[in-house]
C-alpha atoms as a PDB file:
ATOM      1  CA  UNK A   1      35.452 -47.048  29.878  1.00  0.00           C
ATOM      2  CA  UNK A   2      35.914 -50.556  28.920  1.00  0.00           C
ATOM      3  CA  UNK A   3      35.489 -52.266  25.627  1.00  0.00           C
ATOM      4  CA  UNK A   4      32.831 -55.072  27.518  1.00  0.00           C
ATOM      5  CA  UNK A   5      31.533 -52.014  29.357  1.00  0.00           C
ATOM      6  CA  UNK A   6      30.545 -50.419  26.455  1.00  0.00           C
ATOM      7  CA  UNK A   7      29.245 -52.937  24.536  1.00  0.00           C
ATOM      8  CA  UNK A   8      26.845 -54.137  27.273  1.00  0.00           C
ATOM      9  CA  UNK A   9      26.046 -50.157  27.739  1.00  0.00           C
ATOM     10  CA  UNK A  10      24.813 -50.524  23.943  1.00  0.00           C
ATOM     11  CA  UNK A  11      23.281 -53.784  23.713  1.00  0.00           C
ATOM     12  CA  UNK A  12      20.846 -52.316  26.530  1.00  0.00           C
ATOM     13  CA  UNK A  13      20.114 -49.244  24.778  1.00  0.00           C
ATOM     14  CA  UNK A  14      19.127 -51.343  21.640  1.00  0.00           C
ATOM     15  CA  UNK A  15      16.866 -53.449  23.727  1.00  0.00           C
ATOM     16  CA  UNK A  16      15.021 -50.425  25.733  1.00  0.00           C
ATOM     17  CA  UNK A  17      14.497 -48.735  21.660  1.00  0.00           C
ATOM     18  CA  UNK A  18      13.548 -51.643  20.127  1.00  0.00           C
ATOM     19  CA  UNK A  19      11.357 -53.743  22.466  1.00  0.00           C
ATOM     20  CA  UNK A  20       7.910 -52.441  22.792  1.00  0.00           C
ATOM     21  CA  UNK A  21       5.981 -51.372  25.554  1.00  0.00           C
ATOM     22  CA  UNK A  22       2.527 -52.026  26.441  1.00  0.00           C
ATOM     23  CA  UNK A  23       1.044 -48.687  26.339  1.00  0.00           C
ATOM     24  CA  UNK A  24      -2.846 -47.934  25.811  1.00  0.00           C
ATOM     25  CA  UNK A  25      -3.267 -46.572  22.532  1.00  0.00           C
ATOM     26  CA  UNK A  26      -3.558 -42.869  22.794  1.00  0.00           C
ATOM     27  CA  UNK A  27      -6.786 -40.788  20.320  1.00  0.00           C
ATOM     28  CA  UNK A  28      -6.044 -39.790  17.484  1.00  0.00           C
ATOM     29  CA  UNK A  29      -6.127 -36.275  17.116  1.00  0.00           C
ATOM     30  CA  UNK A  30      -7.970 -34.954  14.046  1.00  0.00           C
ATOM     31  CA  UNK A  31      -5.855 -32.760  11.577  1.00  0.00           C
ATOM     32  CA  UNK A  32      -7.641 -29.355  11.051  1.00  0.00           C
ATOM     33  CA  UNK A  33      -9.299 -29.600   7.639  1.00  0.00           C
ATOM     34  CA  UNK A  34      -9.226 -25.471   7.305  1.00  0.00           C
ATOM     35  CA  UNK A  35      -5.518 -25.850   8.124  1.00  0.00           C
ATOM     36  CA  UNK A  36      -4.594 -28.522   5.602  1.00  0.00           C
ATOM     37  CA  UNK A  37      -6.843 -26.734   2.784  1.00  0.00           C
ATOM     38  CA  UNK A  38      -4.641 -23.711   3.128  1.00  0.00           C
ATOM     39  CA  UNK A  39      -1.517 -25.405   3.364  1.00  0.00           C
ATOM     40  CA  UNK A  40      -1.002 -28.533   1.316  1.00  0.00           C
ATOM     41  CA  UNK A  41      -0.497 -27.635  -2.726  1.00  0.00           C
ATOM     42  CA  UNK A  42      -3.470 -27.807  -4.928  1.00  0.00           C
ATOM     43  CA  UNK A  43      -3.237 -31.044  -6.761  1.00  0.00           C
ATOM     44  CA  UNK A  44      -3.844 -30.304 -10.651  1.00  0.00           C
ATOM     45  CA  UNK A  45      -7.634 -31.725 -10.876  1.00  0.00           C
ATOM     46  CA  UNK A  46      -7.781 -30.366 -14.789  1.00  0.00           C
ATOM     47  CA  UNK A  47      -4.091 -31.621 -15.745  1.00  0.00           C
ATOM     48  CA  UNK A  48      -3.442 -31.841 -19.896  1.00  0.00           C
ATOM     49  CA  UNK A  49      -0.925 -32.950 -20.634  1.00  0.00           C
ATOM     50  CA  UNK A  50      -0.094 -32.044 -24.060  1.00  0.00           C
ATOM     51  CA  UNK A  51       0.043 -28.013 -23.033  1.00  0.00           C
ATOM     52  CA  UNK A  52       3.196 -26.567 -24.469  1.00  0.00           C
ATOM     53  CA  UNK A  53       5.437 -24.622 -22.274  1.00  0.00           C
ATOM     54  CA  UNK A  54       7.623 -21.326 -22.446  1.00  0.00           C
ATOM     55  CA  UNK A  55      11.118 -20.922 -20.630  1.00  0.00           C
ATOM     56  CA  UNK A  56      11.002 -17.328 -18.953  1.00  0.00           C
ATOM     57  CA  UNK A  57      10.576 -14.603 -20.335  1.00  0.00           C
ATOM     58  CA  UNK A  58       9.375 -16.411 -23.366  1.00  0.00           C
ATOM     59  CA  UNK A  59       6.875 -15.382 -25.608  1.00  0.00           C
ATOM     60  CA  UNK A  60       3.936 -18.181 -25.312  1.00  0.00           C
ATOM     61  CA  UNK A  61       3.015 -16.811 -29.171  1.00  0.00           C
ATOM     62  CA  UNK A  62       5.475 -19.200 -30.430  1.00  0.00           C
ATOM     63  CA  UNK A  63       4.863 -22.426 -28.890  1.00  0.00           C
ATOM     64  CA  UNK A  64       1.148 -21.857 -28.164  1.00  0.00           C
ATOM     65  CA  UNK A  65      -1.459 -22.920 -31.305  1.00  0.00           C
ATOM     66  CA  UNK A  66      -5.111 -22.985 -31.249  1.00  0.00           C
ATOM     67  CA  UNK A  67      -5.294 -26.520 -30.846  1.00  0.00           C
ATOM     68  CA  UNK A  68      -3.940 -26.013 -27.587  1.00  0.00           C
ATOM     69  CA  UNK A  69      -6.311 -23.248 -26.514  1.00  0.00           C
ATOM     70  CA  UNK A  70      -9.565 -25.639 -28.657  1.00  0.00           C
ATOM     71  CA  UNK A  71      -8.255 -28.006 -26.356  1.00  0.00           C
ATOM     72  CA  UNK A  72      -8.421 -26.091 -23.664  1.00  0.00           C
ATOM     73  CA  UNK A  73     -11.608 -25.488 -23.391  1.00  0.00           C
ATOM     74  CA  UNK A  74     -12.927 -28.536 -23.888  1.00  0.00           C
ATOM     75  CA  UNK A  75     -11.380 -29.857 -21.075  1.00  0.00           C
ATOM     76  CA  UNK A  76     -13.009 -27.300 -19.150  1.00  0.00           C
ATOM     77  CA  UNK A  77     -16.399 -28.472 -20.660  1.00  0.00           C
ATOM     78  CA  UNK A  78     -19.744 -25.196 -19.619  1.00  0.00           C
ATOM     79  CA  UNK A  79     -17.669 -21.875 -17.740  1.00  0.00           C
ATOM     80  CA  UNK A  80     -18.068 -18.625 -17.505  1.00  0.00           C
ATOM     81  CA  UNK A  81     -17.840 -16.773 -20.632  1.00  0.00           C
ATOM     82  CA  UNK A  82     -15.076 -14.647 -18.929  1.00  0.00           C
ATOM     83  CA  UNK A  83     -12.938 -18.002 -18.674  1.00  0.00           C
ATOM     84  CA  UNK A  84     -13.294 -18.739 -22.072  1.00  0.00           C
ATOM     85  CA  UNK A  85     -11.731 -15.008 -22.813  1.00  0.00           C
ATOM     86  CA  UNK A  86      -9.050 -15.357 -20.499  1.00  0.00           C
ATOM     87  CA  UNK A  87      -8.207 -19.475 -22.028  1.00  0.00           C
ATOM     88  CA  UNK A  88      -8.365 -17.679 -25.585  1.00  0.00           C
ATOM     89  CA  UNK A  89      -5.861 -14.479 -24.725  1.00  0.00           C
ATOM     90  CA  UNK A  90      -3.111 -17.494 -23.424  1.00  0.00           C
ATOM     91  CA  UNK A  91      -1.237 -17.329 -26.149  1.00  0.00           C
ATOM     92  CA  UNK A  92      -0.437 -13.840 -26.311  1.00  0.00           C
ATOM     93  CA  UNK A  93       1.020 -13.522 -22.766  1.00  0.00           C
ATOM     94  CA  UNK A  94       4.894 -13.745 -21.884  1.00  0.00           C
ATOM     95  CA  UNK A  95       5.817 -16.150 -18.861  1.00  0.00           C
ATOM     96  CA  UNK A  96       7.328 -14.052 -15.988  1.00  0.00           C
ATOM     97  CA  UNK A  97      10.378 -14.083 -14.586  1.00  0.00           C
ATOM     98  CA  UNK A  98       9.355 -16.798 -11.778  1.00  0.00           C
ATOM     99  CA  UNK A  99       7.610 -19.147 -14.514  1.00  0.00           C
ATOM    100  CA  UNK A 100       3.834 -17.784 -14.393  1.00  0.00           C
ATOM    101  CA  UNK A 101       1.653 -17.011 -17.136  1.00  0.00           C
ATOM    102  CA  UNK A 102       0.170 -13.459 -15.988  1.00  0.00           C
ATOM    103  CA  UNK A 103      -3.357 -12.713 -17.097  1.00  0.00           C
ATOM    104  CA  UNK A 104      -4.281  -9.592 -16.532  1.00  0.00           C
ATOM    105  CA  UNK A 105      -6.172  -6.407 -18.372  1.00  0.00           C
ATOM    106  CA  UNK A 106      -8.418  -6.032 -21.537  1.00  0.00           C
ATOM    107  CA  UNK A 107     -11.306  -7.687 -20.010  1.00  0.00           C
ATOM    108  CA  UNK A 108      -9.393 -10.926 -18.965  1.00  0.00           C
ATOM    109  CA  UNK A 109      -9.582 -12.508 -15.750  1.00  0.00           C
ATOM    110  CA  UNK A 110      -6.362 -11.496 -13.136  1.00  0.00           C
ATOM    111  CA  UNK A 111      -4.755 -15.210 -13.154  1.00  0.00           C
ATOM    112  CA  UNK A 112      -1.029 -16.051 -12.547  1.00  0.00           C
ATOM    113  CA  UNK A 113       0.283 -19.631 -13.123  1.00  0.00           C
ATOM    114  CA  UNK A 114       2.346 -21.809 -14.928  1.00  0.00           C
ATOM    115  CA  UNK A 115       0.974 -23.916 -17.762  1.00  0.00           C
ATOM    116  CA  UNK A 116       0.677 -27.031 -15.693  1.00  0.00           C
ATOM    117  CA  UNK A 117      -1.628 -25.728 -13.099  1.00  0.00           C
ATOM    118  CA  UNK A 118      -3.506 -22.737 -15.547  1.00  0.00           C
ATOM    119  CA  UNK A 119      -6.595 -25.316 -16.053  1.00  0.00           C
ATOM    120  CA  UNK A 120      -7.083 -26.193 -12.491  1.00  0.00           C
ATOM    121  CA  UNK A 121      -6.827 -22.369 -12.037  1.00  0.00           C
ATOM    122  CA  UNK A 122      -9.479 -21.410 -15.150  1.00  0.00           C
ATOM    123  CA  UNK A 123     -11.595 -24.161 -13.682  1.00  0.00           C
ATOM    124  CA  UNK A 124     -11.209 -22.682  -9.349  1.00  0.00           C
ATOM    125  CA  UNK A 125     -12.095 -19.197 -10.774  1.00  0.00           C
ATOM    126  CA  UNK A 126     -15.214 -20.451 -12.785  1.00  0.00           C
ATOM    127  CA  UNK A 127     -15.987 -22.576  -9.352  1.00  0.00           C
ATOM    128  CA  UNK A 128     -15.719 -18.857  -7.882  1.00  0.00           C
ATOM    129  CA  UNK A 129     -17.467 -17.387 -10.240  1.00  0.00           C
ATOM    130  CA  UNK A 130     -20.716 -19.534 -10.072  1.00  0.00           C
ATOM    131  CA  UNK A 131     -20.188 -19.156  -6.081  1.00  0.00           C
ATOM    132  CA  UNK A 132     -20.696 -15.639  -6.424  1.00  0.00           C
ATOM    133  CA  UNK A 133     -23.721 -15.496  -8.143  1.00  0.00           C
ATOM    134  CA  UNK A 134     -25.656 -17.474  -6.536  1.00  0.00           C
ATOM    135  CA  UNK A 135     -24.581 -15.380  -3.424  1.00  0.00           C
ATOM    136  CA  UNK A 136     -26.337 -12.817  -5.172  1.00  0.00           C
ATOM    137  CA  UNK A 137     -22.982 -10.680  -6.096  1.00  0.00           C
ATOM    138  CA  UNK A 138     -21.656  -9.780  -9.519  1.00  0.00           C
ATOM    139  CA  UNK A 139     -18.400  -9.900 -11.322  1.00  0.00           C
ATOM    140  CA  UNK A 140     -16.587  -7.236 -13.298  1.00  0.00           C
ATOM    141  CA  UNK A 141     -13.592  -7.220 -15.769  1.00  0.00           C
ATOM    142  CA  UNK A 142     -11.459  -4.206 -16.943  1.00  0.00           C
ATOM    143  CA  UNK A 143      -8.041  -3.973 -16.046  1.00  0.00           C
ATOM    144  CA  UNK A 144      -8.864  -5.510 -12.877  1.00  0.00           C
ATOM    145  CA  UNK A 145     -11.300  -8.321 -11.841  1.00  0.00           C
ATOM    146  CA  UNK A 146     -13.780  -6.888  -9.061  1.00  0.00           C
ATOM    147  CA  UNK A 147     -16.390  -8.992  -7.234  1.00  0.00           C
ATOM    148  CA  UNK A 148     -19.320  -7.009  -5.894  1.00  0.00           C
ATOM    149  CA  UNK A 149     -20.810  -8.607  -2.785  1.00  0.00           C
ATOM    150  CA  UNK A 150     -23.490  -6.821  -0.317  1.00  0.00           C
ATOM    151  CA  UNK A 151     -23.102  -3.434  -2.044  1.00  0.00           C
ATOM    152  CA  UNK A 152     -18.924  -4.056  -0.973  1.00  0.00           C
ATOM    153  CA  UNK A 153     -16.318  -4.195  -3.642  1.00  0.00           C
ATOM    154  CA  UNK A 154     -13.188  -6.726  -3.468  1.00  0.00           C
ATOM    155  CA  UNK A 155     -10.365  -6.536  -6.095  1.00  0.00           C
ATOM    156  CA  UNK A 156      -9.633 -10.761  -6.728  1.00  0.00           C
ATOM    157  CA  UNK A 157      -6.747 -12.168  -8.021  1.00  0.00           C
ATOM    158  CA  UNK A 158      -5.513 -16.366  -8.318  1.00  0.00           C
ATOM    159  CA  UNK A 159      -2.147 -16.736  -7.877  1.00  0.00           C
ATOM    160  CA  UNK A 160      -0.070 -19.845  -7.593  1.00  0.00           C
ATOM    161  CA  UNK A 161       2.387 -19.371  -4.755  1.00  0.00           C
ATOM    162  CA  UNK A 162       6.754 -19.212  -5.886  1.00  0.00           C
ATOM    163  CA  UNK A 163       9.229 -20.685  -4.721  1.00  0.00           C
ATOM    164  CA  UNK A 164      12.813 -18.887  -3.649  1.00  0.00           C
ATOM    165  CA  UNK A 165      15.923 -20.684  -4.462  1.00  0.00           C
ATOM    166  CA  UNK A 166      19.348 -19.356  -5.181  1.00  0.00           C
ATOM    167  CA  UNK A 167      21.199 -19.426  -8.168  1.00  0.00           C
ATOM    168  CA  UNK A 168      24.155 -21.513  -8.404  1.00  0.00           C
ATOM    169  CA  UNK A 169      27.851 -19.632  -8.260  1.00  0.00           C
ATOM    170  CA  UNK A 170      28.505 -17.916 -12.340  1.00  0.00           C
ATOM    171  CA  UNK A 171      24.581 -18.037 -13.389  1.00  0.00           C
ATOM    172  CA  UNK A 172      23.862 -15.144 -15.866  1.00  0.00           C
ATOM    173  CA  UNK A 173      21.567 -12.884 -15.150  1.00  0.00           C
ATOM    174  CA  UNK A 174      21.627  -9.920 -12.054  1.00  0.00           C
ATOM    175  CA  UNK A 175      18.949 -11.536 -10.009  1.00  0.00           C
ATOM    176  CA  UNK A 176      20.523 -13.286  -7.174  1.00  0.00           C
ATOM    177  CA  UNK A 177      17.649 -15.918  -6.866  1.00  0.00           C
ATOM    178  CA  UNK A 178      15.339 -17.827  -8.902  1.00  0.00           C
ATOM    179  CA  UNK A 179      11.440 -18.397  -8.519  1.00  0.00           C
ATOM    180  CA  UNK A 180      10.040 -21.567  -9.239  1.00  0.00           C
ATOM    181  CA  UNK A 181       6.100 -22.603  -9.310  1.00  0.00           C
ATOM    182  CA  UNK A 182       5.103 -24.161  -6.334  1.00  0.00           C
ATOM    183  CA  UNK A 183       1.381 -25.645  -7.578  1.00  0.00           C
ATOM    184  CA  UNK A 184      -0.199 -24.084  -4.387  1.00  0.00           C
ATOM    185  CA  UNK A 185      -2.961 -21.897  -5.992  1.00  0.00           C
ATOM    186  CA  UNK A 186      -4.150 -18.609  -3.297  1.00  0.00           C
ATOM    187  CA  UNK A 187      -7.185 -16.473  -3.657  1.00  0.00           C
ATOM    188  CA  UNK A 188      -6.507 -13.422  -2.808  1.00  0.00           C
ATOM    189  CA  UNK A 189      -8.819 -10.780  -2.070  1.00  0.00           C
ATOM    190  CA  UNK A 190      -8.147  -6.832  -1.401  1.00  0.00           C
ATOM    191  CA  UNK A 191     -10.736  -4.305  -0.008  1.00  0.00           C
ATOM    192  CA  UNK A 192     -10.163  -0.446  -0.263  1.00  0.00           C
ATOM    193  CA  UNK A 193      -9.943  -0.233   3.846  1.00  0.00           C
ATOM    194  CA  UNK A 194      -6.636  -1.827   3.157  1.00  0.00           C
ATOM    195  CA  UNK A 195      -7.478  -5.415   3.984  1.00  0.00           C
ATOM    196  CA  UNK A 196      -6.478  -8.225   2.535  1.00  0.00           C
ATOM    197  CA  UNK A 197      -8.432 -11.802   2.493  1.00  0.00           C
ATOM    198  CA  UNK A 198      -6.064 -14.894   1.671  1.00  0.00           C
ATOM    199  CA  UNK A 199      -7.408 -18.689   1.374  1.00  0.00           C
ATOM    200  CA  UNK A 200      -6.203 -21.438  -0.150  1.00  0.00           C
ATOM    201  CA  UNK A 201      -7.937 -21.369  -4.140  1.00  0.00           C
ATOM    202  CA  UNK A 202     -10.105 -24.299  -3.519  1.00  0.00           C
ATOM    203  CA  UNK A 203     -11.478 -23.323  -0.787  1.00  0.00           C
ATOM    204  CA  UNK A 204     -13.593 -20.988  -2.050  1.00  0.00           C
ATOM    205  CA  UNK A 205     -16.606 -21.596   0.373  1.00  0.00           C
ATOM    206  CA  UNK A 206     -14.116 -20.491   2.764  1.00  0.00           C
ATOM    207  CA  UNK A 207     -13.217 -17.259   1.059  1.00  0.00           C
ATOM    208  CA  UNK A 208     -16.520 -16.212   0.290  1.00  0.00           C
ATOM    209  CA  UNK A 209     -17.209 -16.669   4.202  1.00  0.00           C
ATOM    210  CA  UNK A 210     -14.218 -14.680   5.099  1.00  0.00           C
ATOM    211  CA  UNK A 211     -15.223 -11.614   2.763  1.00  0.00           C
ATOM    212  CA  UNK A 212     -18.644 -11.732   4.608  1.00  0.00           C
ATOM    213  CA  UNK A 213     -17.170 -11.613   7.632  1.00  0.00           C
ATOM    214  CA  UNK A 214     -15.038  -8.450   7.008  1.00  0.00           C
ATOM    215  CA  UNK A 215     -18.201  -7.131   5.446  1.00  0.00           C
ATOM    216  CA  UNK A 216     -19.563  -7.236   8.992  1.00  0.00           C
ATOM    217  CA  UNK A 217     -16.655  -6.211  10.832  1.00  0.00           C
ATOM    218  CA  UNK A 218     -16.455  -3.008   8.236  1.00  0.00           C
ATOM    219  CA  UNK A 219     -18.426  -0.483   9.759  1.00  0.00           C
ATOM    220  CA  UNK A 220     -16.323  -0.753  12.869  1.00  0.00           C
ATOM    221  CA  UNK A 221     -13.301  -0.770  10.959  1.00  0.00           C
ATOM    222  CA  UNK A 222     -13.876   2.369   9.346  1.00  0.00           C
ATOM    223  CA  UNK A 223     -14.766   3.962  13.284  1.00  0.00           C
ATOM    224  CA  UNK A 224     -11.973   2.580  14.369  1.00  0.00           C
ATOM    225  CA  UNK A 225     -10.189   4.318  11.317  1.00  0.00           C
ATOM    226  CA  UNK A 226     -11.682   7.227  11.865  1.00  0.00           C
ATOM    227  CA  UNK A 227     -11.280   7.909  15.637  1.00  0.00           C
ATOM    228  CA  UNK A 228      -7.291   7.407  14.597  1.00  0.00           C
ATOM    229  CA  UNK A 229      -7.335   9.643  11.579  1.00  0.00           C
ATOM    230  CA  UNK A 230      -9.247  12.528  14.403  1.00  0.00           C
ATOM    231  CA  UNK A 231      -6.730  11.559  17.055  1.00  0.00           C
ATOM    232  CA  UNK A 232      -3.754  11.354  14.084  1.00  0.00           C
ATOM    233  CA  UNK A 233      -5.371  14.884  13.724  1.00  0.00           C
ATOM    234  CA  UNK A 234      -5.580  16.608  16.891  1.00  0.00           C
ATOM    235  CA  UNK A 235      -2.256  15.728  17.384  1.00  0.00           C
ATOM    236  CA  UNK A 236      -0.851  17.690  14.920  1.00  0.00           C
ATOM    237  CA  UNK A 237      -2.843  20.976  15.265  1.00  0.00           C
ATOM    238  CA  UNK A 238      -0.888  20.630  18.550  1.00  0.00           C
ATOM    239  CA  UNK A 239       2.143  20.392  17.526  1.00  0.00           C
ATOM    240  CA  UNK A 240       1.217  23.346  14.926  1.00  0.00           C
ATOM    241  CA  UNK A 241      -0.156  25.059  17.686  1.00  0.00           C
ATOM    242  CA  UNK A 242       3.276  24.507  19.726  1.00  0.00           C
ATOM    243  CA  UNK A 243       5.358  25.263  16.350  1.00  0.00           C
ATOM    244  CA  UNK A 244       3.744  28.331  16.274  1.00  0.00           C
ATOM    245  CA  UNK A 245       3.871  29.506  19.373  1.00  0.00           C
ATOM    246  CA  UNK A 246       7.772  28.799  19.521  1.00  0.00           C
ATOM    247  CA  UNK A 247       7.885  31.211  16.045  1.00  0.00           C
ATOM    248  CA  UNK A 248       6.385  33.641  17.271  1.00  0.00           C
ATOM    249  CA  UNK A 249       7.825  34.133  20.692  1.00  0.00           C
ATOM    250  CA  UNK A 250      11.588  33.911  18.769  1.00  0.00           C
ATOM    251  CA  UNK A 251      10.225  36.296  16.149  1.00  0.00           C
ATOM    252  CA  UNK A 252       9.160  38.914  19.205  1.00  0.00           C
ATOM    253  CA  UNK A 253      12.535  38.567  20.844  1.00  0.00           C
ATOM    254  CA  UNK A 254      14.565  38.632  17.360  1.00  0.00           C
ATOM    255  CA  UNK A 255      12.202  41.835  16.543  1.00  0.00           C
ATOM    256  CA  UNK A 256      12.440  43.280  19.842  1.00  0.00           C
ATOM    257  CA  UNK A 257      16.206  43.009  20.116  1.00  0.00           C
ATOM    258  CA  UNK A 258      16.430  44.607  16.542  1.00  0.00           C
ATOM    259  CA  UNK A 259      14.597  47.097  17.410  1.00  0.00           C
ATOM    260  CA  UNK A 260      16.474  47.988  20.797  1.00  0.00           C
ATOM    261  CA  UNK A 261      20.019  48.054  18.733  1.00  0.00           C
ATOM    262  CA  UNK A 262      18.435  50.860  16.202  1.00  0.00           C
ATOM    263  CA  UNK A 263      16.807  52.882  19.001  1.00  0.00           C
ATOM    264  CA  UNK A 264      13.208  51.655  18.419  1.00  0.00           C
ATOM    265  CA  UNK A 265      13.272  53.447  15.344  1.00  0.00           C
ATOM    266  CA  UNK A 266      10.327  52.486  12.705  1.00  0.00           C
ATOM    267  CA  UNK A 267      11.719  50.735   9.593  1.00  0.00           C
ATOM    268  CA  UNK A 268       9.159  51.321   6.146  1.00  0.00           C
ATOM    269  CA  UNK A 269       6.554  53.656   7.964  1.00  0.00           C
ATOM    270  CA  UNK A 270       5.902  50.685  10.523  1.00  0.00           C
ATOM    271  CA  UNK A 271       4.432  51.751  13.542  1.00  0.00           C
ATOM    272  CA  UNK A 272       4.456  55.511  12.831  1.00  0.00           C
ATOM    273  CA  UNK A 273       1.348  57.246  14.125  1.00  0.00           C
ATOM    274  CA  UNK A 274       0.846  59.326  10.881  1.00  0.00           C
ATOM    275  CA  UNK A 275       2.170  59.889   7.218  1.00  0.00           C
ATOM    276  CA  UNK A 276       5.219  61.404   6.172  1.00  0.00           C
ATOM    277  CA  UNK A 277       3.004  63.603   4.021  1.00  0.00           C
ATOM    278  CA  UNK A 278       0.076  64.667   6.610  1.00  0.00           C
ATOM    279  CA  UNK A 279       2.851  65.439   8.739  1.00  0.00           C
ATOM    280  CA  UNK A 280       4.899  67.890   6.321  1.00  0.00           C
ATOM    281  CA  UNK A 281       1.728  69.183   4.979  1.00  0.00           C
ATOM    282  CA  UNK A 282       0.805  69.707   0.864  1.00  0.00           C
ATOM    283  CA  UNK A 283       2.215  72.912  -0.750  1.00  0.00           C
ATOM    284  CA  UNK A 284       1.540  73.781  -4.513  1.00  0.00           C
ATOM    285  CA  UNK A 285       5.623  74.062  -5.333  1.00  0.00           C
ATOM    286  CA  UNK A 286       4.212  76.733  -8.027  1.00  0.00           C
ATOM    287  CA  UNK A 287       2.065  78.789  -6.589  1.00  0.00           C
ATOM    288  CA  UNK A 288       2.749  78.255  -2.723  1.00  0.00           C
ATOM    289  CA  UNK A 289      -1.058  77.575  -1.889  1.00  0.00           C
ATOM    290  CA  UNK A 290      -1.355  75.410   1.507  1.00  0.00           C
ATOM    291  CA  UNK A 291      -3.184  72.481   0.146  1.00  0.00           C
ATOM    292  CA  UNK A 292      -3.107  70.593   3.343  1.00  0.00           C
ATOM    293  CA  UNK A 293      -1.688  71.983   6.312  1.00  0.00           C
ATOM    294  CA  UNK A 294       1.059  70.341   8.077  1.00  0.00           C
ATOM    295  CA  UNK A 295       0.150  68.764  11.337  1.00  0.00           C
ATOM    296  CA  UNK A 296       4.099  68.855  12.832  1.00  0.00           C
ATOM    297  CA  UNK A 297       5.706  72.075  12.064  1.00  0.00           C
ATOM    298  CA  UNK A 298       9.596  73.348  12.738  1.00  0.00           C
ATOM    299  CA  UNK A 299       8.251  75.492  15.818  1.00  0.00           C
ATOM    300  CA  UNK A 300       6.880  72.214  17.342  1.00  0.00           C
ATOM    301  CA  UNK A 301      10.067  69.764  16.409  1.00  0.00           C
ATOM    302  CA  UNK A 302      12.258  72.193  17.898  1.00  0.00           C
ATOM    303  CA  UNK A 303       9.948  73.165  21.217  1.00  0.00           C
ATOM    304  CA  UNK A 304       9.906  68.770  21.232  1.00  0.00           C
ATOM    305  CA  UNK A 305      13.488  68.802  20.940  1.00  0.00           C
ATOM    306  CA  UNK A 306      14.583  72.010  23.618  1.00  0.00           C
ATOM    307  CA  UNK A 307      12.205  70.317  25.963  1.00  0.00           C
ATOM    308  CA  UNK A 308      14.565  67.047  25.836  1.00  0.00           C
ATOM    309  CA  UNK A 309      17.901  68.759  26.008  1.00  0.00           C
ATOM    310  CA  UNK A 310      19.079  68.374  22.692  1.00  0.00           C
ATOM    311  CA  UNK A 311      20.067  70.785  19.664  1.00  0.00           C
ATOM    312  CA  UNK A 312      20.089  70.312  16.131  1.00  0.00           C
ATOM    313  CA  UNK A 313      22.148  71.499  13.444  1.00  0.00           C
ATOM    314  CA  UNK A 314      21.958  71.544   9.959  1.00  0.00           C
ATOM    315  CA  UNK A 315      19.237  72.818   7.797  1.00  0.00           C
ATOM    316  CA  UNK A 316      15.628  72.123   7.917  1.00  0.00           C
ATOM    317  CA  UNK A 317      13.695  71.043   5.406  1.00  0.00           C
ATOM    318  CA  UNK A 318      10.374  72.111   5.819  1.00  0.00           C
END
């Protein structure tokens, strides 16, 4: 191709890209609000700014004073009491190996975040806490934090979402990644049918709605669960069935070959029609008395054994 051919190849391209066409102006289409709750990361609302911060691993003990958890709370202004407990037991936690502050057990809320995004989490939890009450359901803290909602119990945990990145070429350490906070906070919810409820954390309208509607969906759950557990079931009382059947036809044939190689002969008394001893009879050794008579006697094993064409030597012991 020519040099003039290709320039005036170009210069119409440039023109068809750049001049604009009169086009009627299409609807927009409106984004899906559940969609963009769930996805886009939870701006930090409750941001301080003066909150002190661990590397991992780090013990938040030595970085973390009071005045940090006193001003804490007042940033957070009327909670929950349980928020207050889990904003006072900060500063004995250790950040994680992804950057989170994990609280969890002796009575405290189950939270995992970093320090930048742990008030906007305190404060979503409260939010979910209040939620829940006036839903009519209750809240409980041990080692785990349990919502109670139309006599159904959840197991609830905010998390703030990691990312994975890998380490650069000679980092220390065996892990071949890092984690690094995201500030996307997730409210998690697990049920013990096995299923799990996920929504963003601020959208806690949302979650509440989704727990309610597995609460209705339960009862056919657990049928459905339990037709599969009968069916799970049946199918292996056939196979036992089968199993068996197979073990017990190879145990005739091994028995019955056995027993053809040693002349049917019974092994251990099995499958003799009387006793050794009501055959032979009881004799006091002392005084000869007959105690019990014998029922087979020489006269009979050797009539049994002339009849069949055979002889016997040796002595008898009768």
């Amino acid at each position: 191709m020519r040099k003039d051919e290709f320039e005036r190849r170009a210069a119409e391209m440039r023109a068809r890209r750049f001049t604009p066409v009169a086009t009627q102006t299409a609807p927009v289409k409106q984004p899906d609000r559940r969609r963009a709750r769930s996805s886009a990361p939870n701006a930090p609302i409750l941001n301080i700014v003066d909150l002190p911060t661990a590397s991992r691993y780090g013990l938040l003990r030595e970085v973390w004073k009071p005045s940090n958890t006193k001003s804490l709370i007042v940033a957070l202004g009327e909670v929950h009491p349980l928020v207050i407990r889990a904003a006072r037991g900060i500063a004995t936690q250790q950040v994680g190996y992804d950057g989170l502050i994990y609280l969890r057990g002796d009575g405290m809320l189950d939270i995992a975040a970093s320090t930048r995004m742990l008030p906007e989490a305190l404060r979503l939890f409260d939010l979910l806490l209040r939620t829940v009450a006036e839903a009519g359901g209750s809240v409980s803290v041990t080692n785990e934090t349990t919502i109670s909602l139309q006599s159904q119990t959840f197991k609830i945990r905010l998390r703030e979402a990691s990312e994975r990145r890998p380490k650069p070429a000679g980092s220390p350490g065996y892990r071949d990644s890092e984690y690094f906070p995201t500030g996307q906070l997730w409210l998690k919810g697990a049920h013990d049918h096995g299923s799990n409820i996920r929504t963003a954390a601020g959208d806690v309208e949302g979650f509440l709605d989704k727990i309610r509607r597995f609460i209705n969906r339960l009862p056919r759950l657990r049928q459905q669960r339990r037709e599969r557990e009968r069916a799970r079931e049946e199918e292996w009382a056939r196979k036992r069935a089968e199993w068996q059947a197979q073990e017990d036809q190879r145990r005739q044939w091994n028995e019955h070959e056995v027993a053809r190689h040693s002349f049917f002969s019974t092994v251990h008394g099995a499958g003799r029609v009387m006793g050794r001893m009501e055959a032979k009879g009881k004799v006091d050794r002392k005084t000869g008395e007959v105690k019990r008579p014998a029922r087979v006697t020489e006269d009979m094993m050797m009539e049994w054994v002339k009849s069949r064409g055979r002889g016997v030597t040796g002595r008898w012991r009768g």
